[in-house]
N, C-alpha and C. Protein backbone atom coordinates (compact mmCIF):
# COMPACT_ATOMS: atom_id res chain seq x y z
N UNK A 1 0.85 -1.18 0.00
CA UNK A 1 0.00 0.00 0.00
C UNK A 1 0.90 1.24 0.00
N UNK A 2 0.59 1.85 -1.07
CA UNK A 2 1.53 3.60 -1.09
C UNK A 2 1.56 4.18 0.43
N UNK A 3 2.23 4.52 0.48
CA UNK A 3 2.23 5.71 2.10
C UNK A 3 0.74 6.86 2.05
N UNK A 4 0.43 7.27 0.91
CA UNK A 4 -0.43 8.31 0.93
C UNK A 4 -1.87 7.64 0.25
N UNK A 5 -1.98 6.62 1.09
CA UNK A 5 -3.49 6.03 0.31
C UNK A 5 -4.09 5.79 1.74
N UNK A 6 -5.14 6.02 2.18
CA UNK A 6 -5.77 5.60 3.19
C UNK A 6 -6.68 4.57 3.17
N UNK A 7 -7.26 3.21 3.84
CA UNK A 7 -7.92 2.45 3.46
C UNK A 7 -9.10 2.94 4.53
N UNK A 8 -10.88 2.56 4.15
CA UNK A 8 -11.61 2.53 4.67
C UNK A 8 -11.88 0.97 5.37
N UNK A 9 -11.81 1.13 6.74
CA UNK A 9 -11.81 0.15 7.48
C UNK A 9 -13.37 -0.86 7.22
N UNK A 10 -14.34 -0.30 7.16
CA UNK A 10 -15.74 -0.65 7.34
C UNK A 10 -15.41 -1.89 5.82
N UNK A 11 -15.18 -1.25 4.39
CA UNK A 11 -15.24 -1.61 2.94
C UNK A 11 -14.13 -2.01 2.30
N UNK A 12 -12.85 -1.27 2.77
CA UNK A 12 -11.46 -1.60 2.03
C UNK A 12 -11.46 -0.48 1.41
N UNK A 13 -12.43 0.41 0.93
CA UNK A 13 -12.07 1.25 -0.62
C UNK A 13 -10.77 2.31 0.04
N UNK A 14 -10.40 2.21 -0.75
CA UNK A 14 -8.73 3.15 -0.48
C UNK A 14 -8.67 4.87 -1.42
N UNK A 15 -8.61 5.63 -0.60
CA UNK A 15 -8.51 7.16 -0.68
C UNK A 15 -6.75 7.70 -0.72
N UNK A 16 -6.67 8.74 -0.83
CA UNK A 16 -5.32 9.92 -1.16
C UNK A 16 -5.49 10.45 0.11
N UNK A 17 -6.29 10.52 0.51
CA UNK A 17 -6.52 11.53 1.96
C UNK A 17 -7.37 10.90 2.62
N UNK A 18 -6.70 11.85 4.14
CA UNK A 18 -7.90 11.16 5.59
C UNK A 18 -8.99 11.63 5.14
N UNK A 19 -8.87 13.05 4.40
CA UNK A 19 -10.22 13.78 4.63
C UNK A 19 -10.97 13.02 3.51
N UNK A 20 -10.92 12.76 2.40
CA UNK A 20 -11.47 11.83 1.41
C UNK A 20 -12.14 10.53 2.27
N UNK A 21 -11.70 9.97 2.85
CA UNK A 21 -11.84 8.79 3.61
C UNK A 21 -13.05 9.18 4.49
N UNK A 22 -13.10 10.20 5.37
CA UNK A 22 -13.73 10.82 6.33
C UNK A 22 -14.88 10.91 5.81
N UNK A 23 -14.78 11.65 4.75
CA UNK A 23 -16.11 12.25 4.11
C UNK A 23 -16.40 10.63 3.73
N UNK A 24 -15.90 10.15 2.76
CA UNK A 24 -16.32 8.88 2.17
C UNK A 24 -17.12 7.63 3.04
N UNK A 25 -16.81 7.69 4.94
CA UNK A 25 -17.14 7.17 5.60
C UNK A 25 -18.60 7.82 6.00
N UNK A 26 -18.44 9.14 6.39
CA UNK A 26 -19.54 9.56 6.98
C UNK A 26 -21.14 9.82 5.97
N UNK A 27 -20.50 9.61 4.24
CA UNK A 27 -21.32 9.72 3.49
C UNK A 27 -22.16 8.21 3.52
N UNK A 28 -21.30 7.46 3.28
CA UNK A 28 -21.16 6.19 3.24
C UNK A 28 -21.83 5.16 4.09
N UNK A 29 -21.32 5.48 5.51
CA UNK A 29 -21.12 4.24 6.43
C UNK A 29 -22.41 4.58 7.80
N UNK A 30 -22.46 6.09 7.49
CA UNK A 30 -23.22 6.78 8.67
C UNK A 30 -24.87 6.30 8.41
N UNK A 31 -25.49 6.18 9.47
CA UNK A 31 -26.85 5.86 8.63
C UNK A 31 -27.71 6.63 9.81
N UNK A 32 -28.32 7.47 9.06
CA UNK A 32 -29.22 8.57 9.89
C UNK A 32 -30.81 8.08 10.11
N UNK A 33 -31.20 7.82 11.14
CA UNK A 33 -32.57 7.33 11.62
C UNK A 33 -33.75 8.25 11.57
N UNK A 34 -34.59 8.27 11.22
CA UNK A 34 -36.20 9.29 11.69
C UNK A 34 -36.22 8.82 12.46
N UNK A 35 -36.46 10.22 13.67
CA UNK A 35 -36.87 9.95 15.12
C UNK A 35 -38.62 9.27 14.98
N UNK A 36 -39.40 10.10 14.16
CA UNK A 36 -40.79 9.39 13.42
C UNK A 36 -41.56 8.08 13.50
N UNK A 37 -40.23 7.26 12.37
CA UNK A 37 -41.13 6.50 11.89
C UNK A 37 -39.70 5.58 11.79
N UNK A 38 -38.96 5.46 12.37
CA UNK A 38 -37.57 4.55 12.21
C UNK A 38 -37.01 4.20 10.69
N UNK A 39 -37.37 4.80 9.95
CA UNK A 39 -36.63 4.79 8.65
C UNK A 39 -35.40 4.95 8.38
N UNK A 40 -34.77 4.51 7.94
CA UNK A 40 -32.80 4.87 7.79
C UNK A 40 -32.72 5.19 6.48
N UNK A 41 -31.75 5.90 6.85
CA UNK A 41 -31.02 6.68 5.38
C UNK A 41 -29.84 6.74 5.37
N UNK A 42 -28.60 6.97 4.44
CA UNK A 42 -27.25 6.82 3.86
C UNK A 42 -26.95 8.08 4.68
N UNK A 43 -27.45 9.16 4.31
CA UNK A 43 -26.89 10.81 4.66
C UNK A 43 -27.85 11.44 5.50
N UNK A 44 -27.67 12.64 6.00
CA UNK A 44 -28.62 14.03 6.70
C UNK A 44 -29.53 14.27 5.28
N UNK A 45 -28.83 14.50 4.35
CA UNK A 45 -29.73 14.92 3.46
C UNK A 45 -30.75 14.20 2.97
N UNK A 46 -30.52 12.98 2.89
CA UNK A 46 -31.62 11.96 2.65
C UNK A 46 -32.92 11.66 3.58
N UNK A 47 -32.23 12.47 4.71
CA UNK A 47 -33.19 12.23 6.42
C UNK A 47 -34.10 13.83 6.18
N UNK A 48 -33.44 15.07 6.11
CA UNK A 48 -33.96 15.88 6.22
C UNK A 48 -35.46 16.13 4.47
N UNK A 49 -34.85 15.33 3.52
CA UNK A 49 -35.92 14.98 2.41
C UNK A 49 -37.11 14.49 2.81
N UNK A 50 -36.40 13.41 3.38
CA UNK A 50 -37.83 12.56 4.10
C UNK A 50 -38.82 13.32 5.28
N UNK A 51 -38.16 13.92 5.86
CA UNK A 51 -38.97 14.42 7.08
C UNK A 51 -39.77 15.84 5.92
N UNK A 52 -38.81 16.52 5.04
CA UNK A 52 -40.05 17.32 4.42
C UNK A 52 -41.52 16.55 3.79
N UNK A 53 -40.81 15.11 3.15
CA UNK A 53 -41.68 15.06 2.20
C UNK A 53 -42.90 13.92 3.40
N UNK A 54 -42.86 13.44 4.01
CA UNK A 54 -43.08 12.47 5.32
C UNK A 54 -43.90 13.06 6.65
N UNK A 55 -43.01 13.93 6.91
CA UNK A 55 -43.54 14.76 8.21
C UNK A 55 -43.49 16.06 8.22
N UNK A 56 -44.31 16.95 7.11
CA UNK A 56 -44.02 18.33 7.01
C UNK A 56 -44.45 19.04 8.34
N UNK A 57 -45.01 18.66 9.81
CA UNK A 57 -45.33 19.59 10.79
C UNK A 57 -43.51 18.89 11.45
N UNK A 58 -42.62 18.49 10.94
CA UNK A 58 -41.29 18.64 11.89
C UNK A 58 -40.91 19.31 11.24
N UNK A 59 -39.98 20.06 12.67
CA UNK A 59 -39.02 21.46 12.07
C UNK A 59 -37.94 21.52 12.75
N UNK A 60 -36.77 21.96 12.54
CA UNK A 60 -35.72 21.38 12.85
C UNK A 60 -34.43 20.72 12.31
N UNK A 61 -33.52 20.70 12.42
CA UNK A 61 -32.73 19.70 12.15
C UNK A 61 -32.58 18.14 12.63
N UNK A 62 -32.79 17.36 12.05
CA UNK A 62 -32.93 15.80 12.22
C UNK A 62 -31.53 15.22 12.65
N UNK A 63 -31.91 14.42 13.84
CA UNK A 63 -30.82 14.34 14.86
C UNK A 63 -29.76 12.93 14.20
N UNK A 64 -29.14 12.69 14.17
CA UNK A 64 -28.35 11.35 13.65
C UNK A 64 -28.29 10.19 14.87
């Protein structure tokens, strides 16, 4: 393995940077719950979609 490749522990996929990795994990690996209706999602953004399109009387930012 090069010195400047980082591997993702969870998948193997291998990055140039921590921060690549970081992001790639938290995009990736993080899985955001509705407090609601227990639905999971990949990202915030996929959580905060749902709660517009799902639960338009929540307001707020959706907790991880």
């Amino acid at each position: 393995m090069a010195q400047d490749q980082y591997r993702c522990e969870e998948c193997g996929a291998m990055f140039n940077s921590r921060e690549a990795r970081e992001e790639h994990n938290r995009m990736t690996h993080s899985i955001y719950t509705c407090e609601d209706c227990g639905q999971t999602f990949g990202s915030e953004v996929e959580l905060e979609s749902h709660n517009r399109m799902a639960h338009p009387e929540r307001r707020g930012m959706p907790r991880r």
